[in-house]
Protein backbone atom coordinates (compact mmCIF):
# COMPACT_ATOMS: atom_id res chain seq x y z
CA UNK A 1 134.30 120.60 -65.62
CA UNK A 2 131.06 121.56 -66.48
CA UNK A 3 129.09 124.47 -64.59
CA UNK A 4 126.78 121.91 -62.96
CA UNK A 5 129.29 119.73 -61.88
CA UNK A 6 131.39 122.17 -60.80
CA UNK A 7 127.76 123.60 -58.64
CA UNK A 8 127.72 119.54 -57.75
CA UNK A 9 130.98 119.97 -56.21
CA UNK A 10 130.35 123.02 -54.38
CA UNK A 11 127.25 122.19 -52.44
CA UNK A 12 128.98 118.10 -51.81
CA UNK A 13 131.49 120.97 -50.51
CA UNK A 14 129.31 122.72 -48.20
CA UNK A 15 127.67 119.23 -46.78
CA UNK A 16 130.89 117.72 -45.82
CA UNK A 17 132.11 120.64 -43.99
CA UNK A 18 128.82 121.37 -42.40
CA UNK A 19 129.27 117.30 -41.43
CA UNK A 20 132.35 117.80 -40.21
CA UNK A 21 131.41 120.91 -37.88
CA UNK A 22 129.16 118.64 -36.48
CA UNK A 23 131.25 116.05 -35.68
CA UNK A 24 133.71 119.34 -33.94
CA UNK A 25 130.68 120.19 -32.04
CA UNK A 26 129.43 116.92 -30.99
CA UNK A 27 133.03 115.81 -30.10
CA UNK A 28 133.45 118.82 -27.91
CA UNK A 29 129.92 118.50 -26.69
CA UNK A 30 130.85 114.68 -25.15
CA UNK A 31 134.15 116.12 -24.13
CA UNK A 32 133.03 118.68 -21.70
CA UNK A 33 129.77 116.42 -20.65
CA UNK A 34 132.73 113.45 -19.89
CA UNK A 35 134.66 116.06 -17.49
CA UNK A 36 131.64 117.15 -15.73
CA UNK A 37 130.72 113.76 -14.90
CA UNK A 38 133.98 112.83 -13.96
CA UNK A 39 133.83 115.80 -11.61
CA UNK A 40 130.97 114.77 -9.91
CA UNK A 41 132.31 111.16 -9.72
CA UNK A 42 135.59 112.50 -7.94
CA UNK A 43 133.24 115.28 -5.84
CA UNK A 44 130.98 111.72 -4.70
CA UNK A 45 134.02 109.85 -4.34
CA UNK A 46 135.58 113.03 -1.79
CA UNK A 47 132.63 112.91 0.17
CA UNK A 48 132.04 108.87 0.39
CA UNK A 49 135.60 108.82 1.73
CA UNK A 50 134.18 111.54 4.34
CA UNK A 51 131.21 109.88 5.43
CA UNK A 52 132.79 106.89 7.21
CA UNK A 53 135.30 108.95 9.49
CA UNK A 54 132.29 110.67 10.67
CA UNK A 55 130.01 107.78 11.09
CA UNK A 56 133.36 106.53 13.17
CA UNK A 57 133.03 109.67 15.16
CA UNK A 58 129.26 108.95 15.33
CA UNK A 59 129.97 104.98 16.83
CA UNK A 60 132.17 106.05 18.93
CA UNK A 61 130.75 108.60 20.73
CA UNK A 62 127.88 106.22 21.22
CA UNK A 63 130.01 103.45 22.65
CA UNK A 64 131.75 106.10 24.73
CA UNK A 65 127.83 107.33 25.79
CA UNK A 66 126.84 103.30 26.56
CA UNK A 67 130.09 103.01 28.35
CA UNK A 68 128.95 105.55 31.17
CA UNK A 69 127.39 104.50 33.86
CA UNK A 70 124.12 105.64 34.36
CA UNK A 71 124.28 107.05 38.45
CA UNK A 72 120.86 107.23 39.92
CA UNK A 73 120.45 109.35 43.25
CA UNK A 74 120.85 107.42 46.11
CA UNK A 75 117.71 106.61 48.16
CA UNK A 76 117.51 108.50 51.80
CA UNK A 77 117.82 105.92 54.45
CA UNK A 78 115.37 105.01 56.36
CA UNK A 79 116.42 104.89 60.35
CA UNK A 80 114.13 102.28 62.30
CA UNK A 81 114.27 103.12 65.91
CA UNK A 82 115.26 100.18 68.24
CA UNK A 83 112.13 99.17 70.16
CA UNK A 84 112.32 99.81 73.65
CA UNK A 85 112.42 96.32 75.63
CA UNK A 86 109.71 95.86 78.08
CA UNK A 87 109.74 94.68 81.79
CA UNK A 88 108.81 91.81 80.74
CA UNK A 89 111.80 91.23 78.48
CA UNK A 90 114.00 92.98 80.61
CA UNK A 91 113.98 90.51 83.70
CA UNK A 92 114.47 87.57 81.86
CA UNK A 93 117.31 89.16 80.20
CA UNK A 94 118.51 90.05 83.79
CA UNK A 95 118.48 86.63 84.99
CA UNK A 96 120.35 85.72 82.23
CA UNK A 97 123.39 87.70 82.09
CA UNK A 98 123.50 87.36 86.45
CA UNK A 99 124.40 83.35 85.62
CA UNK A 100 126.60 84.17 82.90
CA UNK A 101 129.03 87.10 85.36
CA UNK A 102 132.08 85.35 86.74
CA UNK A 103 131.37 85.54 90.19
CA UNK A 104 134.93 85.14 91.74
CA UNK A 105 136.31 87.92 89.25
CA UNK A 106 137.34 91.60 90.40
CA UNK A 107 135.23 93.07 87.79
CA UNK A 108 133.09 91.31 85.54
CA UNK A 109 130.20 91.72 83.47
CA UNK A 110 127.26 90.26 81.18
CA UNK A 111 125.34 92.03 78.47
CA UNK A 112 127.84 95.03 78.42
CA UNK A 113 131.37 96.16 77.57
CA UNK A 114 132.89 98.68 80.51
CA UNK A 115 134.78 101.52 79.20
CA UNK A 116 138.01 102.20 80.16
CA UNK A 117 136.98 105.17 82.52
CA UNK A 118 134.23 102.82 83.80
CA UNK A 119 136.07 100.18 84.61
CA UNK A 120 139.05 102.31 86.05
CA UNK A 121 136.40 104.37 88.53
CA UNK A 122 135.20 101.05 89.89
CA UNK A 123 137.95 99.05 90.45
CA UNK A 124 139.40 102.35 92.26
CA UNK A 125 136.12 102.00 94.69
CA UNK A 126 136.74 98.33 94.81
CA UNK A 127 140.35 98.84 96.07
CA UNK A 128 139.73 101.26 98.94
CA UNK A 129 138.03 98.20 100.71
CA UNK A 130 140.84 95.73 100.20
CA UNK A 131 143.33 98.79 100.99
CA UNK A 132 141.76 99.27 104.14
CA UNK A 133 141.46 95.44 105.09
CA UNK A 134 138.12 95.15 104.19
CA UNK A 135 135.87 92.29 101.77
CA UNK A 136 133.36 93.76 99.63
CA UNK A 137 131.26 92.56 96.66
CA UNK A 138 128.42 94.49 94.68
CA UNK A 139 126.32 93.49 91.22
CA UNK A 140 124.70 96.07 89.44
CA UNK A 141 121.51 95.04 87.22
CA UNK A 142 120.94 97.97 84.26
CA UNK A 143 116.87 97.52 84.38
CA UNK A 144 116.98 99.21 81.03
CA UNK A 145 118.67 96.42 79.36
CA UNK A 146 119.44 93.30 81.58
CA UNK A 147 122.89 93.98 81.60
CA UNK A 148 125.07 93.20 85.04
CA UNK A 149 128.34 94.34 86.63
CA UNK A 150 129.38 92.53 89.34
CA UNK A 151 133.13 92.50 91.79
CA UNK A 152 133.56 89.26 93.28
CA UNK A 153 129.28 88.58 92.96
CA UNK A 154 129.76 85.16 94.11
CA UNK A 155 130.96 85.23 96.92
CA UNK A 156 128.96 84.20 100.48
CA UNK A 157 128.45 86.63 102.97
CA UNK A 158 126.22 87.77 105.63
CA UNK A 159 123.01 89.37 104.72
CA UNK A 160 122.11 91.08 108.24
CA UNK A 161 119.07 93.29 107.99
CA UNK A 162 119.47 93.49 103.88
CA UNK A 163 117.29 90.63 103.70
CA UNK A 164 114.47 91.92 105.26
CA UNK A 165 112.74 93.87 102.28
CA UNK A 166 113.33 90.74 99.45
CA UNK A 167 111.87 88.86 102.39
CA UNK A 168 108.31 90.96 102.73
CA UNK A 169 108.13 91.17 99.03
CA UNK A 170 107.73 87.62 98.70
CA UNK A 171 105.51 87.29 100.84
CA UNK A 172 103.56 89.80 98.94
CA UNK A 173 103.97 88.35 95.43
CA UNK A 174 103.54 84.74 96.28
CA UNK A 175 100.24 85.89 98.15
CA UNK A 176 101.22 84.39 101.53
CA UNK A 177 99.82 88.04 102.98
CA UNK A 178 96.71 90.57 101.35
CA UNK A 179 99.12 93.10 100.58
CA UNK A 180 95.48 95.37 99.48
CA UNK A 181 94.12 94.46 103.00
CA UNK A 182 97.53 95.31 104.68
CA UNK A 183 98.32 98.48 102.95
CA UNK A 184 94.85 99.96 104.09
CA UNK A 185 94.94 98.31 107.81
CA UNK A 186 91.24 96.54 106.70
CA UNK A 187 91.09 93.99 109.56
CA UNK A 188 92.82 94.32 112.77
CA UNK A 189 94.85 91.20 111.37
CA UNK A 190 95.72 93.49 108.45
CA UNK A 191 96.86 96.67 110.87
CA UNK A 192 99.31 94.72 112.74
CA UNK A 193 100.45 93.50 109.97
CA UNK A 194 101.11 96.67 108.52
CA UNK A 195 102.88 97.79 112.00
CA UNK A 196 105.67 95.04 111.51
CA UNK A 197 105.94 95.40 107.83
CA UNK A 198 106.56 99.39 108.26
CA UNK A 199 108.65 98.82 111.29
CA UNK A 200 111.13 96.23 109.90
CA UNK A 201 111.16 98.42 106.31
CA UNK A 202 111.79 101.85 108.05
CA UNK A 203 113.94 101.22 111.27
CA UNK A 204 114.66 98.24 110.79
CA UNK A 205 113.55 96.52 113.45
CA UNK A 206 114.41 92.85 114.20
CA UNK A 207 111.97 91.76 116.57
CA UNK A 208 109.17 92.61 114.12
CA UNK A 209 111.19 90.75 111.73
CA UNK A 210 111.75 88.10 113.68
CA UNK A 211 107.62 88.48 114.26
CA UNK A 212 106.85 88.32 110.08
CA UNK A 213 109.40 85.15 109.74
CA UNK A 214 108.03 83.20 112.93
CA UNK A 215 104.88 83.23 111.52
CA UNK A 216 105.41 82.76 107.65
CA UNK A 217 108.99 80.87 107.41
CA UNK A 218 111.25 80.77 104.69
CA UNK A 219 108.81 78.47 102.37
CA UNK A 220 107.11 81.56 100.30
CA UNK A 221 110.48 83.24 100.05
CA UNK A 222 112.26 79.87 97.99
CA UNK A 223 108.69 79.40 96.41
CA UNK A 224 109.47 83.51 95.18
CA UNK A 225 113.18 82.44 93.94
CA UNK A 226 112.56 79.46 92.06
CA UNK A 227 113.26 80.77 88.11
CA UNK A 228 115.42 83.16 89.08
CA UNK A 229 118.73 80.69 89.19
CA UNK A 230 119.42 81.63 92.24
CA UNK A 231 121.96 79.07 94.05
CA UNK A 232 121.73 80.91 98.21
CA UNK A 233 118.95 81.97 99.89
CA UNK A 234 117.39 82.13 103.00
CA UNK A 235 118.55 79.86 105.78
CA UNK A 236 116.84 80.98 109.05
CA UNK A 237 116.22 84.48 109.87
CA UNK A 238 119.21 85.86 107.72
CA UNK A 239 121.96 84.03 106.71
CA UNK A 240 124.90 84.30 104.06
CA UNK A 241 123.78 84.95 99.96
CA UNK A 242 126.09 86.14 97.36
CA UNK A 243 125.26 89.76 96.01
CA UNK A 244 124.16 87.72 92.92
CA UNK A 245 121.59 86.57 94.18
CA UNK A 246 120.71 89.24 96.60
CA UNK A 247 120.38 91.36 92.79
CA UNK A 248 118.29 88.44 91.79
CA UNK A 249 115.88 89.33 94.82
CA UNK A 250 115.88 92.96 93.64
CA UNK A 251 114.78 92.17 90.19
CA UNK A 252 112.10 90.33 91.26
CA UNK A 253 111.01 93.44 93.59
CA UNK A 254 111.31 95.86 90.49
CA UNK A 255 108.95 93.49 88.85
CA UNK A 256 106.41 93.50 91.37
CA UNK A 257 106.68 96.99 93.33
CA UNK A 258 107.34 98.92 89.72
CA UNK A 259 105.85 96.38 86.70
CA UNK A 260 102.06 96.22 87.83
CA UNK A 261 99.80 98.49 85.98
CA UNK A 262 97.72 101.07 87.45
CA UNK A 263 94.75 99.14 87.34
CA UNK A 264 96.34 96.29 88.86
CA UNK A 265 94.20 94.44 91.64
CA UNK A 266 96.91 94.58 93.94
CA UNK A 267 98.14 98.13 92.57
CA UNK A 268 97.41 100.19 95.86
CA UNK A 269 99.22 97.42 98.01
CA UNK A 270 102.33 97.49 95.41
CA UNK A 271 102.49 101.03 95.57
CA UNK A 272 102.10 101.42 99.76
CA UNK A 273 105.00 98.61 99.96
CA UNK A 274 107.43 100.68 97.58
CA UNK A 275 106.64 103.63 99.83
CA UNK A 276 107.95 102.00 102.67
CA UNK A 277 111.61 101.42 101.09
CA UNK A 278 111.98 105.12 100.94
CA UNK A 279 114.32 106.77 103.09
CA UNK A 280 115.17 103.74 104.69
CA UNK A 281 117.47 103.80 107.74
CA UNK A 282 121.44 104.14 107.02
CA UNK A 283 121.20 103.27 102.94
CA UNK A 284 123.86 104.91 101.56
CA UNK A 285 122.34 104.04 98.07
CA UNK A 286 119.60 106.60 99.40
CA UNK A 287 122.30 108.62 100.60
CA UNK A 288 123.44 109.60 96.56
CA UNK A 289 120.19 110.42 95.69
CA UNK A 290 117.80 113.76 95.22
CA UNK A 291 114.52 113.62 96.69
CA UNK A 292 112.91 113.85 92.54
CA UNK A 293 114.80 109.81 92.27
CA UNK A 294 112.83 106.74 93.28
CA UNK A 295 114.99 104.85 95.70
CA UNK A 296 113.78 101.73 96.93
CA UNK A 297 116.03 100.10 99.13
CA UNK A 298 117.26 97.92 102.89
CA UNK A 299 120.65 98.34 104.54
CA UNK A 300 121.62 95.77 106.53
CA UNK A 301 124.62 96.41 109.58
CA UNK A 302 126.20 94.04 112.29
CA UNK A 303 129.07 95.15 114.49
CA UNK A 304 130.52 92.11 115.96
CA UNK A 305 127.60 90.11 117.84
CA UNK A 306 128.18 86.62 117.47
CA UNK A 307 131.87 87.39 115.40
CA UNK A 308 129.43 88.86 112.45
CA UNK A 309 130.36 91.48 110.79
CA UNK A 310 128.49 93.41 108.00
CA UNK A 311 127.42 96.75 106.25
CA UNK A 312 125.47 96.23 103.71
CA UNK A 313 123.54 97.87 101.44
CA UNK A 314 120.92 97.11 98.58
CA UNK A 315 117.66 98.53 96.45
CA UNK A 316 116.74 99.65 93.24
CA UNK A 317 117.32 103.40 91.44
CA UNK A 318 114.69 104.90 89.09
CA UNK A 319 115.20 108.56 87.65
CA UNK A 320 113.40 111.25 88.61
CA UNK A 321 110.14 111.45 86.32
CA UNK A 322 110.23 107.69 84.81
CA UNK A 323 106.52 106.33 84.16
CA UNK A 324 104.87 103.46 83.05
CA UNK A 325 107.68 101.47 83.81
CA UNK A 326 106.49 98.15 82.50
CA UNK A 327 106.38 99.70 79.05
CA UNK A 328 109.72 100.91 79.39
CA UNK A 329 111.54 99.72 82.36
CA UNK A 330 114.32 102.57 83.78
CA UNK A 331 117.34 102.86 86.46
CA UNK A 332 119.00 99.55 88.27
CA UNK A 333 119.15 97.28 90.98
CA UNK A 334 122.27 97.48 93.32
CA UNK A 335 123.86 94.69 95.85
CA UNK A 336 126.81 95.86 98.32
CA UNK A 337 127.24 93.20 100.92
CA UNK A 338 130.90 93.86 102.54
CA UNK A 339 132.01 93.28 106.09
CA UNK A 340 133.35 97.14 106.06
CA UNK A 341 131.35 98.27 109.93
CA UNK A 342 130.48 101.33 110.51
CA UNK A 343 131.90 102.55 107.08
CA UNK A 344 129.66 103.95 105.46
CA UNK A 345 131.56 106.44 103.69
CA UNK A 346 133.19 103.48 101.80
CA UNK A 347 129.70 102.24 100.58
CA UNK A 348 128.64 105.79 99.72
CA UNK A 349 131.41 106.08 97.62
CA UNK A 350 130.83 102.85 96.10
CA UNK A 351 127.25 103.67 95.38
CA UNK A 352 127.90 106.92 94.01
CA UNK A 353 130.76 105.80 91.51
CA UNK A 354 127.78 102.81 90.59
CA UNK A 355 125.43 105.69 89.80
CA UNK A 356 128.13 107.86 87.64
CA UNK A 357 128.91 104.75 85.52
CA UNK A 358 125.24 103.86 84.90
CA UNK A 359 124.41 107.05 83.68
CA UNK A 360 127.43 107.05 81.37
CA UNK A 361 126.26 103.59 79.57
């Protein structure tokens, strides 16, 4: 070998092994480039895996959220107060539930339930008259509400001087006398007028009863029940009613005495007639009473004269400082007709037992 080929040789030398650390280089070069991408891949892969277990979390805690009711606070209440009834929706409503009481019943009533302690007190009072040999009957009217309580209500019995105010009320009302004219004596028609009214109202005095009736009749006081349902009422001077209707009669007066406003025209008559119910002779509905109470009321007594016998009692109760009573009608109207003479601890009883369960409705 020549010297240039053998120069040839060494520099074909040199190239092939500078090709070949190259190719080395290159080789490793790809080699750790592959295993760095393949460690990202598997890092990517890692955390793809990851991602849906925590969008899972994600979803369900959502669902979990929209599965919650959402509570919003309650509204307060709001209380509307039961409108007081008016006269003129009580009386109606009185009329009412005195058809719908069982009149032959120990104890019945309309437009109420009786509590127990009620119900015991009165039939108590109701069995000291039949324990002593005695009939009695009674109906209580609540003028608050309408509602009535009645022991045996329908049955007939003698009305003795108890008739007497439901009588001079009618004539009032229907306008068969100038109750204005009477009140204030105007005329000298008009003062003796007022003499029989006052005398038959506060003694009870029969022959200026019997004065009133002569000259009026019965006409104005069936003319002053008709609406009222009432199936008795006056035959002759007295005569027999059930305490029904004797209530019936005493609603009406609460209408007329209590319902008329002040500026009424017949307001000053109204008022002079209620005054004249006060204190009246031997009511033992007056008798359970303070002086502060308006009691408006007529007894009514017979001891034997012609085989009659009667002490009865009957009126209306307002509480002590009650106004404008058509707006807001108070107290009750109370009918004791019983043939118990002279007893008038029986009726006082009665009426007092009356009063305690009224105020406890």
């Amino acid at each position: 070998m020549t010297d240039v080929q053998l120069d040839n040789a060494i520099v074909r030398h040199a190239q092939s092994a500078s090709r070949w650390k190259t190719v080395c280089f290159s080789a490793l070069l790809v080699a750790a480039l592959s295993a760095a991408s393949m460690g990202v891949a598997a890092h990517q892969t890692s955390a793809s895996a990851a991602a849906p277990a925590a969008s899972a979390t994600s979803a369900t805690a959502t669902m979990q959220s929209q599965a919650q009711p959402t509570v919003s606070p309650s509204p307060t209440p709001t209380i509307t107060p039961t409108p007081t009834p008016t006269l003129a929706q009580v009386v109606p409503a009185a009329f009412a539930n005195l058809s719908q009481l069982d009149g032959s019943s120990t104890l019945a009533s309309a437009g109420v339930e009786l509590n127990e302690m009620q119900r015991s007190q009165l039939m108590e009072r109701i069995e000291d008259f039949r324990a002593q040999g005695y009939q009695a009957s009674f109906v209580v009217v609540d003028m608050h509400t309408g509602a009535a309580i009645a022991s045996y209500g329908g049955m007939p019995m003698y009305t003795a001087s108890s008739i007497k105010a439901p009588y001079i009320v009618s004539l009032a009302q229907t306008g068969a006398v100038d109750i204005n004219t009477i009140a204030t004596s105007a005329t000298a028609d008009a003062a003796g007028l007022n003499r029989l009214i006052t005398q038959t109202l506060q003694v009870s005095d029969n022959d200026t009863y019997e004065a009133l009736y002569k000259r009026f009749g019965a006409a104005p006081t069936m003319q002053w029940l008709a609406g009222t349902g009432a199936t008795t009422g006056l035959n002759g001077y007295y005569g027999d009613v059930t305490a029904i209707d004797l209530a019936r009669m005493w609603v009406n007066s609460y209408d007329y005495l209590f319902g008329a406003s002040a500026d009424a025209a017949d307001a000053q008559g109204r008022t002079w007639l209620a005054q004249q119910m006060r204190s009246s002779l031997n009511s033992s509905i007056a008798a359970v009473h303070g002086e502060g109470e308006i009691v408006a009321s007529k007894a009514g007594w017979i001891y034997g004269e012609g085989n009659l016998y009667a002490y009865n009692d009957a009126g209306i109760v307002i509480p002590a400082g009650s106004m404008q009573l058509s707006e807001k009608p108070q107290g009750y109207v109370l009918a004791m007709l019983t043939n118990a003479c002279a007893r008038d601890d029986l009726l006082t009883a009665l009426a007092q037992t009356v009063d305690d369960a009224m105020r406890a409705a």
